[in-house]
Protein backbone atom coordinates (compact mmCIF):
# COMPACT_ATOMS: atom_id res chain seq x y z
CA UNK A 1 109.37 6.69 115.24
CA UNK A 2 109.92 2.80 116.02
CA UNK A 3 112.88 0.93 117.99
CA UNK A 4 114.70 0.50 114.62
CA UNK A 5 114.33 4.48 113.96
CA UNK A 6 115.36 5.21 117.46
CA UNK A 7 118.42 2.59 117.73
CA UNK A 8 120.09 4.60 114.62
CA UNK A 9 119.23 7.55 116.08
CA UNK A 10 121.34 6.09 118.90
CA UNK A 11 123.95 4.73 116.90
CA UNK A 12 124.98 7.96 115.79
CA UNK A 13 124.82 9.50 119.06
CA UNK A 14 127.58 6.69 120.19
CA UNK A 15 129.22 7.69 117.72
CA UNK A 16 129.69 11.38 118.49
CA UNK A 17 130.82 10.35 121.96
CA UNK A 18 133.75 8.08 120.45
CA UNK A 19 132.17 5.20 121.71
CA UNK A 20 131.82 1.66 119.54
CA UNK A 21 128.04 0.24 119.74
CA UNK A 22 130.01 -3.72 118.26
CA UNK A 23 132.04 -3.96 121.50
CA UNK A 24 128.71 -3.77 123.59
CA UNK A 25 128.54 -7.65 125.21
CA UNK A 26 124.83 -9.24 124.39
CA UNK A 27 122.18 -8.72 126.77
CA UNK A 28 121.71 -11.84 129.46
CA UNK A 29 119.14 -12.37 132.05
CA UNK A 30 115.50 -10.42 131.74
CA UNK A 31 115.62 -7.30 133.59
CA UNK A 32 114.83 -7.24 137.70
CA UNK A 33 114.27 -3.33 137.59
CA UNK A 34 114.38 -0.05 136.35
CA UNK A 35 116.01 2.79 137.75
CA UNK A 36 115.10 6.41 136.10
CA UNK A 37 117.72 9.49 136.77
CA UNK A 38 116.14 12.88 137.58
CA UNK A 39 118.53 14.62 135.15
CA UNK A 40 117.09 13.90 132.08
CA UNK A 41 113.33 12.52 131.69
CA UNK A 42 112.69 8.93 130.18
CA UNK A 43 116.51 8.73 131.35
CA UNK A 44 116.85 5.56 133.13
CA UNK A 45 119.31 2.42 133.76
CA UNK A 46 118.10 -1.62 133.92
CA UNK A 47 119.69 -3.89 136.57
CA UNK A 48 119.55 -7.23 135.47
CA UNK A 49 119.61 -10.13 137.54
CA UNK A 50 123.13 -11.11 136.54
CA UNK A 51 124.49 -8.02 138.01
CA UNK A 52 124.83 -6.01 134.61
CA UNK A 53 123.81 -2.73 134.13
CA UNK A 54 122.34 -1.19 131.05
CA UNK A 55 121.22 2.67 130.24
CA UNK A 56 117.54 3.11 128.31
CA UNK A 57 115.58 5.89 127.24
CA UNK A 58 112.17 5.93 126.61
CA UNK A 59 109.76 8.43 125.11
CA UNK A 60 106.46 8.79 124.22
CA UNK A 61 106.32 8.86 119.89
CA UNK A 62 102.55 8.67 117.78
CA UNK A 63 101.22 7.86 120.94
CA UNK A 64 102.97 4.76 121.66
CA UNK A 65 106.00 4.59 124.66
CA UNK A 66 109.09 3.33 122.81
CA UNK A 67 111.85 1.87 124.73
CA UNK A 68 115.40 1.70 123.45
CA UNK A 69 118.61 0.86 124.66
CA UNK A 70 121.66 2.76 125.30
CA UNK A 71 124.27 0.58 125.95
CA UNK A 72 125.84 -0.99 129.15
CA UNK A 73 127.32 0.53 131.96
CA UNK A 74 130.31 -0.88 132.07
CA UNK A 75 131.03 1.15 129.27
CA UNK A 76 129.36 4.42 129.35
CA UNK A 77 129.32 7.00 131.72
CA UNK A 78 126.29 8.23 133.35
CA UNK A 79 126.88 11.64 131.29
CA UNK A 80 127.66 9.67 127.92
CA UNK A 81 124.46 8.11 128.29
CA UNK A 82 122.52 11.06 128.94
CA UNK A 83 123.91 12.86 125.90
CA UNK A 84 122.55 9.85 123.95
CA UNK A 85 119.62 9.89 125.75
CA UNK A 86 118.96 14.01 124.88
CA UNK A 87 119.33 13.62 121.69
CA UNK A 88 116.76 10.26 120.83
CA UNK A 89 114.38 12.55 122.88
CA UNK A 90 114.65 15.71 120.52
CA UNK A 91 114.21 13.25 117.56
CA UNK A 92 111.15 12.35 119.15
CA UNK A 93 109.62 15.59 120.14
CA UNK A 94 110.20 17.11 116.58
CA UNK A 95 108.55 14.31 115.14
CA UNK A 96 111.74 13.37 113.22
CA UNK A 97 110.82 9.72 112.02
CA UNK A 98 112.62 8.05 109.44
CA UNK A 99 110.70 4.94 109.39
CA UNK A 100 107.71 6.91 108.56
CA UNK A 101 109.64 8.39 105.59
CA UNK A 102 110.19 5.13 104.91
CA UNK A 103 106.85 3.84 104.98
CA UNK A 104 105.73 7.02 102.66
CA UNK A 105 107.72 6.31 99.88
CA UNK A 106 107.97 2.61 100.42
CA UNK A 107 105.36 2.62 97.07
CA UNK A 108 106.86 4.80 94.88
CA UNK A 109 106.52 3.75 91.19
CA UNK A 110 109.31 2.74 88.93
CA UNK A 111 110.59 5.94 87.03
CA UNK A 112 108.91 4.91 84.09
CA UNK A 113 105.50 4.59 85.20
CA UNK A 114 105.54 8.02 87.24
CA UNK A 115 106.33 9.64 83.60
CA UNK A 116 103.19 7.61 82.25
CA UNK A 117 101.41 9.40 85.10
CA UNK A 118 102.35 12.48 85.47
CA UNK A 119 101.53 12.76 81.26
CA UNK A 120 97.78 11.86 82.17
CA UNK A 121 97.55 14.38 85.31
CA UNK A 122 99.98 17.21 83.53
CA UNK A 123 99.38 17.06 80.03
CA UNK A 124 95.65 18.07 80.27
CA UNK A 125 96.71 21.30 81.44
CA UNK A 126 98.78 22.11 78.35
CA UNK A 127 98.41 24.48 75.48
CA UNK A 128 98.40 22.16 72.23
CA UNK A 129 102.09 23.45 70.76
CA UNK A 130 103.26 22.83 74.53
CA UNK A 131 102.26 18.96 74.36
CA UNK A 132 103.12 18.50 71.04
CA UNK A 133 107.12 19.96 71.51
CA UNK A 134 106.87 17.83 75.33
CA UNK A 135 105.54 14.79 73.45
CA UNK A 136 108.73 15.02 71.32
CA UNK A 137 111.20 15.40 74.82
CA UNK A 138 109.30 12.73 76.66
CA UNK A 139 110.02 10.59 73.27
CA UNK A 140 113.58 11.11 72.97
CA UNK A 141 115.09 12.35 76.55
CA UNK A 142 113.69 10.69 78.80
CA UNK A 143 111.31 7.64 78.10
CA UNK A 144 113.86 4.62 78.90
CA UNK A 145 116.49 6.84 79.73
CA UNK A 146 116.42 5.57 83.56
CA UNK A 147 115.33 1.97 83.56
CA UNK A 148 115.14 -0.18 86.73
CA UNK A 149 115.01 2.92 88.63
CA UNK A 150 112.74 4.09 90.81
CA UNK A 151 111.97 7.61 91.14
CA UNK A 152 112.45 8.08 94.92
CA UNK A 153 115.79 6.51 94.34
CA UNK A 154 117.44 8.87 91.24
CA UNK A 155 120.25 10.98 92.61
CA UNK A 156 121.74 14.11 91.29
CA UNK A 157 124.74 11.91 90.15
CA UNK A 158 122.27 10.25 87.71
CA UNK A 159 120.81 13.76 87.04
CA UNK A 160 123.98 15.06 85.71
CA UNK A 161 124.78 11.77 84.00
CA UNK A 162 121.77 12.10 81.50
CA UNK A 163 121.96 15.96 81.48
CA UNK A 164 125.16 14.99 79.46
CA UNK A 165 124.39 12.72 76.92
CA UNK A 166 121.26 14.83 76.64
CA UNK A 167 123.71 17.72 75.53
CA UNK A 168 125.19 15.82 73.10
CA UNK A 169 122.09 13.86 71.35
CA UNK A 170 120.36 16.93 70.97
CA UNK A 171 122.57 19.85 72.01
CA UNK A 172 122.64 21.96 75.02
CA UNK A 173 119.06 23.91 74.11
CA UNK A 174 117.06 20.83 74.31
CA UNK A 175 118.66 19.84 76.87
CA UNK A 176 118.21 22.70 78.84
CA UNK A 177 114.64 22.56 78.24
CA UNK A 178 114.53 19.42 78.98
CA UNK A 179 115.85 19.40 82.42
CA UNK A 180 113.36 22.12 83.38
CA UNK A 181 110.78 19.60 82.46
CA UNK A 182 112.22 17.01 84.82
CA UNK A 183 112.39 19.77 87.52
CA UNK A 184 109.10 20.21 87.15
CA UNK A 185 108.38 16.44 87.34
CA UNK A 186 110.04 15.56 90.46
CA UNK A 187 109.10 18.95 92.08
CA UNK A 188 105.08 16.55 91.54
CA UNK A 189 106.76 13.54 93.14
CA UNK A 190 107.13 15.49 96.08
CA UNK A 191 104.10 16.86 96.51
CA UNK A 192 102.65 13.45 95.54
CA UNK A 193 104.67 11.59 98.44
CA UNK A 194 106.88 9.51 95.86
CA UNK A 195 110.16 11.84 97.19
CA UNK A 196 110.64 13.34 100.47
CA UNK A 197 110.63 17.24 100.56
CA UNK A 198 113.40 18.69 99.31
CA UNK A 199 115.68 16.23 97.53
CA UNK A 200 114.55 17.25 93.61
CA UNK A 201 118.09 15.42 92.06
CA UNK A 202 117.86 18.52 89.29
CA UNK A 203 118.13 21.24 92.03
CA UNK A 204 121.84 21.91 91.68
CA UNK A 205 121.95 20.70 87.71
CA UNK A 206 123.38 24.00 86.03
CA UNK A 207 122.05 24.10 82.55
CA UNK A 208 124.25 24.65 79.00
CA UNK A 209 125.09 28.17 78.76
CA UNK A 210 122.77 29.51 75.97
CA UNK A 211 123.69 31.09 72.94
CA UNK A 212 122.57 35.00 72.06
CA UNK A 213 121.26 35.59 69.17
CA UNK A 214 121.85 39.17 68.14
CA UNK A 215 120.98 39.26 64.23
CA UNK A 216 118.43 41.70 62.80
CA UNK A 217 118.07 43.23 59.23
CA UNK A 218 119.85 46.56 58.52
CA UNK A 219 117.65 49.18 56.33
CA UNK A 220 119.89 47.73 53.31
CA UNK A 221 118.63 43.94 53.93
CA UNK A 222 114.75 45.29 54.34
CA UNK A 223 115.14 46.94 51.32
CA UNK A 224 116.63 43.68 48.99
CA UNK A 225 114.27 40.99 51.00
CA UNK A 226 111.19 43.79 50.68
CA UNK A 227 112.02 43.96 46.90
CA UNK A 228 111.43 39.99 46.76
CA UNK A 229 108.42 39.70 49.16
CA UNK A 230 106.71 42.10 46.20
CA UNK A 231 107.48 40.45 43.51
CA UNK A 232 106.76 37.43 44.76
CA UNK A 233 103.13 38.87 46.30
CA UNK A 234 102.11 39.69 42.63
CA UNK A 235 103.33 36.99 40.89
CA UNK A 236 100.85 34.22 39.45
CA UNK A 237 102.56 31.31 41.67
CA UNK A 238 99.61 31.89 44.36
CA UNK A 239 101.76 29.74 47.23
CA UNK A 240 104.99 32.14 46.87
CA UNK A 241 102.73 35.33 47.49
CA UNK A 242 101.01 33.09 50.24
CA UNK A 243 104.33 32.59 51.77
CA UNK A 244 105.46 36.14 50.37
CA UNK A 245 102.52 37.94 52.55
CA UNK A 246 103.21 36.07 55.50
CA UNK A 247 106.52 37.26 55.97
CA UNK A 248 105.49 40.51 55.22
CA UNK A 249 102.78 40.71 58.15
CA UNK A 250 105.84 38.81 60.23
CA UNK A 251 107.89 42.73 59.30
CA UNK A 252 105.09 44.91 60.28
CA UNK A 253 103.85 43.34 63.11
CA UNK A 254 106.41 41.53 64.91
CA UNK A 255 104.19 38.85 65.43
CA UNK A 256 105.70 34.94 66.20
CA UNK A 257 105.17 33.11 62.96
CA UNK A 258 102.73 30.88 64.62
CA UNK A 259 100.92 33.56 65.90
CA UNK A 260 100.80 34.38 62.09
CA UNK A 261 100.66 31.27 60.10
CA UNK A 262 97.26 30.32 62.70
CA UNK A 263 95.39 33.20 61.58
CA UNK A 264 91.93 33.01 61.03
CA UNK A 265 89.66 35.67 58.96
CA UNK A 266 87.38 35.49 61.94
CA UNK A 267 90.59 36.89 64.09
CA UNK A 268 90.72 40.08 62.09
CA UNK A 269 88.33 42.73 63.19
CA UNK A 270 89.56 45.76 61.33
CA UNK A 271 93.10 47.70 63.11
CA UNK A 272 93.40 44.76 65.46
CA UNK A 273 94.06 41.00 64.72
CA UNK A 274 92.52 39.54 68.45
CA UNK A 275 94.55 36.20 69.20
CA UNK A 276 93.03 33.62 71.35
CA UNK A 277 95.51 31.13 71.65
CA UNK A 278 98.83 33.39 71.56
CA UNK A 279 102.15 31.91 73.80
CA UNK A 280 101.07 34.42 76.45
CA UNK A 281 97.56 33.76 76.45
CA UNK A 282 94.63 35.91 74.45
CA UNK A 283 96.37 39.07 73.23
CA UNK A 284 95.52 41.77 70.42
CA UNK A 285 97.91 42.86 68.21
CA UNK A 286 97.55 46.16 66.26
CA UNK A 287 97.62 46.45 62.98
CA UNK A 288 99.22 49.78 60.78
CA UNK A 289 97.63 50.51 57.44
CA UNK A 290 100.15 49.07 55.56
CA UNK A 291 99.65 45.65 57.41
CA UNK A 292 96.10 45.93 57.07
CA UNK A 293 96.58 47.01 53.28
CA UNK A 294 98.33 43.33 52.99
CA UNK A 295 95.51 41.71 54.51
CA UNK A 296 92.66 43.52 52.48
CA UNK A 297 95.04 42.19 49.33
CA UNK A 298 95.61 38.73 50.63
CA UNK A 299 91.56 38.60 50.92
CA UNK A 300 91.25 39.45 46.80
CA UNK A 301 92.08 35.32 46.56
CA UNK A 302 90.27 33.84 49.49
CA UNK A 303 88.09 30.80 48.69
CA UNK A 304 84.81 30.31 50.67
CA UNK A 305 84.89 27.45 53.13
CA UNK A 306 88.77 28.18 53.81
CA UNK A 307 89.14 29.57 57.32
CA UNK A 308 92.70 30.27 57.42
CA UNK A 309 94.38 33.60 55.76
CA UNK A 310 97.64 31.72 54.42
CA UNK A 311 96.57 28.15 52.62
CA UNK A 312 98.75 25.75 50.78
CA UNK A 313 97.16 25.91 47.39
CA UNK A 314 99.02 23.06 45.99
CA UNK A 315 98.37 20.55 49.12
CA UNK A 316 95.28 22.09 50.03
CA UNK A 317 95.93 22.39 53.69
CA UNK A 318 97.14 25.22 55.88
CA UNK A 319 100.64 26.57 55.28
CA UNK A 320 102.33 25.63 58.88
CA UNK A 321 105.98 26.67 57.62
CA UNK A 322 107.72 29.31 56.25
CA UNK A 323 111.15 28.08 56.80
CA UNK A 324 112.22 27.33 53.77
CA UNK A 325 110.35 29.92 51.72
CA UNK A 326 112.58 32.35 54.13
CA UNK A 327 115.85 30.64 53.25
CA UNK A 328 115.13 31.31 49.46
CA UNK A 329 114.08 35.11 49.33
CA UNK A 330 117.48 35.50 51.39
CA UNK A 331 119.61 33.97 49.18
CA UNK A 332 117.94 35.79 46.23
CA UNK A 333 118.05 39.02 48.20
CA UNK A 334 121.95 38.16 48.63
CA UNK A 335 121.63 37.59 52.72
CA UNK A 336 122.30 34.48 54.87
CA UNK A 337 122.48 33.48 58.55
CA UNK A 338 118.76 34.92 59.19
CA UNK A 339 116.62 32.79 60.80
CA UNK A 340 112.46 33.24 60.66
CA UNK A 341 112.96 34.50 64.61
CA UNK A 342 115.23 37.43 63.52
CA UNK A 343 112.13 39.41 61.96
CA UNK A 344 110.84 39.30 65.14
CA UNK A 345 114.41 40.71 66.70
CA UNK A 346 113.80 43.18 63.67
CA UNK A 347 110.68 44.39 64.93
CA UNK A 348 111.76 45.15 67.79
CA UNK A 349 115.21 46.55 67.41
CA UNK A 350 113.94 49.15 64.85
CA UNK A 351 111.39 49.81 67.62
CA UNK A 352 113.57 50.76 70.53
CA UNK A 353 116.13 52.70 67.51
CA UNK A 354 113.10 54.82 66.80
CA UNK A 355 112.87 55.51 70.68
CA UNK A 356 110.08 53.42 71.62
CA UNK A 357 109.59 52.59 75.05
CA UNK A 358 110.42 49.04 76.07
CA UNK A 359 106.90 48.46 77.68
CA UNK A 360 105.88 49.68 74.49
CA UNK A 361 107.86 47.48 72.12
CA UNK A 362 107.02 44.65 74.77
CA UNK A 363 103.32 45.05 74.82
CA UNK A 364 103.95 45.35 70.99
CA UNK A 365 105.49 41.61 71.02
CA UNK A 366 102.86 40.25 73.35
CA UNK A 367 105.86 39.63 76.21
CA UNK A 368 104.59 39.08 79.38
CA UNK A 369 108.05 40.18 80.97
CA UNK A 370 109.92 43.29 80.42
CA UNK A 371 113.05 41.07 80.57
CA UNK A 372 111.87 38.88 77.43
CA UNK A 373 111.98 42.40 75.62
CA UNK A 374 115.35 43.32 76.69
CA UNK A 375 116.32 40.45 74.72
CA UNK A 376 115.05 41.37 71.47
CA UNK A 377 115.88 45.28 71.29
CA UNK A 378 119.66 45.29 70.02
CA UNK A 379 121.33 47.87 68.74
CA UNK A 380 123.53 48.19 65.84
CA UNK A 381 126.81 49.83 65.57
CA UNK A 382 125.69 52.78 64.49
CA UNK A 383 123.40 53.40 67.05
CA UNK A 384 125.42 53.20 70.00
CA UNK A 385 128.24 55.27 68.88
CA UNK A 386 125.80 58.27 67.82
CA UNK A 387 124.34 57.34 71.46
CA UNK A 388 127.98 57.29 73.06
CA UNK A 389 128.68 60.64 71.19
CA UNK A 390 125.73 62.61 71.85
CA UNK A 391 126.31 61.73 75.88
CA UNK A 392 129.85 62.82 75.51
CA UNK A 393 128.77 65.77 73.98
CA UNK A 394 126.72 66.52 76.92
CA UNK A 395 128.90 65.85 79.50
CA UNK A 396 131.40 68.41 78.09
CA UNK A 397 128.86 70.50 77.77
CA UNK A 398 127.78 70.72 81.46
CA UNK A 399 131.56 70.74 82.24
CA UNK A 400 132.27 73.74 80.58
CA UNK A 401 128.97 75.73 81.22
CA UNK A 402 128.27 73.90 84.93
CA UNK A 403 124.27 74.01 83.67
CA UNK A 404 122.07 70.28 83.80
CA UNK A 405 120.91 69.12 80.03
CA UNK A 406 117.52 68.06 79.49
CA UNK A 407 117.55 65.12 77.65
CA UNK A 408 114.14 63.87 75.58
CA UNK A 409 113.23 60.49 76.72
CA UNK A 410 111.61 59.97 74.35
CA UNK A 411 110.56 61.20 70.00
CA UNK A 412 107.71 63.19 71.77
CA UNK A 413 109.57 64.63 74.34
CA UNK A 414 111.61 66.68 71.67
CA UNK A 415 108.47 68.30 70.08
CA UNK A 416 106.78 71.54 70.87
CA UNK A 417 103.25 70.85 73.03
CA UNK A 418 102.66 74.13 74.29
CA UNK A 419 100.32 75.00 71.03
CA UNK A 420 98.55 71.46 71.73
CA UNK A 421 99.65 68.43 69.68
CA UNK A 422 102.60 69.14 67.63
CA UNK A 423 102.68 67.79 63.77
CA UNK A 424 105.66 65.59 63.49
């Protein structure tokens, strides 16, 4: 802590006691002596040759004695000045030193170039489809998007500036993503010594309430799209049943059409398709035999030298889309709204409705969170009122007889073990 650290530190200590630091006279004369109080150590007064008083303190800070004035004693009392003089000695013994804050982020870079650094350290670390959906952020959110600012010196009011036009260039899910990127990114700055501890500007930035998804195919709508997936599986246009196959493996193994589309033949190893590279890291997913009877068919047209189960035929590169494939077999099964997502949602939701467990269904879907899970098991209409009913029939039940129910928690619960494993 220096004089000019010290002297604010004493400013605001004036303050407190009501007194005015400008009406202070200048200092005259050199000082005769110094005259230190008992009450308060490194408390002391000057006595100047001209006859004017003034009270100091003085402390020992990073090894050097620093010496500061008070003020004069013509205008503060002895116990004014020792209130000032408490406090600049806390400051010091904590180690409180704002000109050493200073001095740390006296070199931090201009916004810009921190980005440009923080993409060489960061970015390494990345899985591919992480830098490559970044890449795309950095590009439109926030490269330029701060200029002439350094990044010690971006507030929260700046935060919440961008956050807004960021809502509505790309809407509020990018957005949201986005600003959890520059959380991330300034949460570095401090640990790097650009930013002092504590003052991330996107701390308080509340993100764009998210929209809920809740769609998943009835029985009726598997039925119509599973009539087109067929056709189109064994029909001579060799892309369609490409495309056709792929969504059907999306239905039976709620995979993430990525997880899908990436496949390899060398990833299949008989029931289980063993992912390397999944969103949650290497994962196996398990495969019934009616996903592993679409494989085995898929396999009657592979081509030696092609690596990937689902090939563009006509571009002769890997299929990396099924989007709008997806958007045709629902308008020829007579459906609309679904996104490619939703099969997943369907998955799952048919899952839970068949009383799977949700660690089950979530191991299932490769989620590393039960929570993630929660979000894909809906239930439809149906469901919940024969749920609502068969509770209220059960509750009545116990009210009239006074005896517990045992409910099955789950489709094995409800079957006979004592003679061993029941046939379902």
């Amino acid at each position: 802590m220096n004089a000019l650290s010290l002297k604010a530190v004493v400013s605001g200590a004036l303050a407190d006691v009501g007194v005015d630091e400008k009406a202070f006279p200048p200092t005259r004369g050199r000082p005769r002596d110094t005259v230190w109080f008992t009450m308060e150590s490194g408390f002391g007064m000057r006595r100047y040759a001209s006859g004017r008083n003034v009270y100091i303190v003085q402390s020992r800070m990073n090894g050097r004695v620093r010496t500061i004035t008070i003020g004069p004693a013509s205008l503060l009392t002895q116990a004014m000045a020792a209130s000032v003089a408490k406090r600049v000695i806390a400051h010091a013994l904590v180690g409180n030193d704002p000109a050493e804050d200073r001095k740390r982020i006296r070199n931090a870079p201009a916004f810009d170039d921190f980005v440009k650094e923080y993409w060489e350290k960061c970015a390494p670390t990345w899985k591919l489809s992480t830098r490559k959906s970044q890449d795309v952020y950095r590009r439109i959110l926030i490269d330029g998007k701060f200029p002439d600012r350094y990044v010690d010196d971006i507030e929260p009011g700046d935060i919440a500036r961008w956050f807004a036009r960021a809502t509505d260039s790309c809407g509020p899910g990018g957005a949201n993503r986005v600003v959890d990127l520059l959380r991330a990114m300034f949460n570095k700055a401090e640990q790097w010594g650009y930013r002092l501890e504590n003052t991330n500007p996107c701390t308080g930035q509340r993100k764009n309430r998210a929209r809920k998804f809740q769609r998943f195919m009835t029985p009726e709508q598997m039925r119509d799209v599973g009539a087109v997936l067929i056709a189109d599986r064994v029909g001579r246009n060799l892309l369609h049943a490409s495309f056709a196959t792929a969504i059907m493996l999306l239905l039976l193994t709620g995979c993430r059409h990525s997880e899908i589309l990436n496949l390899k033949w060398s990833d299949i190893h008989g029931l289980r398709i063993k992912l390397s590279d999944a969103k949650t890291g290497r994962r196996t997913v398990w495969l019934g035999t009616e996903a592993r009877a679409v494989i085995d068919h898929l396999a009657l047209t592979r081509r030696p030298k092609i690596e990937w189960l689902f090939w563009n035929w006509k571009m002769r590169k890997q299929i990396k889309s099924v989007g709008a494939y997806w958007h045709q077999v629902q308008e020829r099964a007579g459906i609309m709204g679904l996104r490619v997502h939703d099969i997943r949602h369907t998955f799952a939701s048919h899952a839970v409705q068949r009383a799977e467990t949700i660690p089950m269904v979530g191991r299932l879907l490769g989620h590393a969170k039960v929570s993630s899970t929660l979000r894909y098991a809906h239930l439809d209409d149906a469901h919940a009122l024969t749920a609502s009913q068969r509770i209220a029939d059960a509750i009545e039940k116990m009210m009239d007889d006074g005896l517990p129910q045992v409910y099955p928690t789950t489709k094995y619960d409800a079957l006979d073990w004592s003679q061993g494993s029941p046939a379902e």
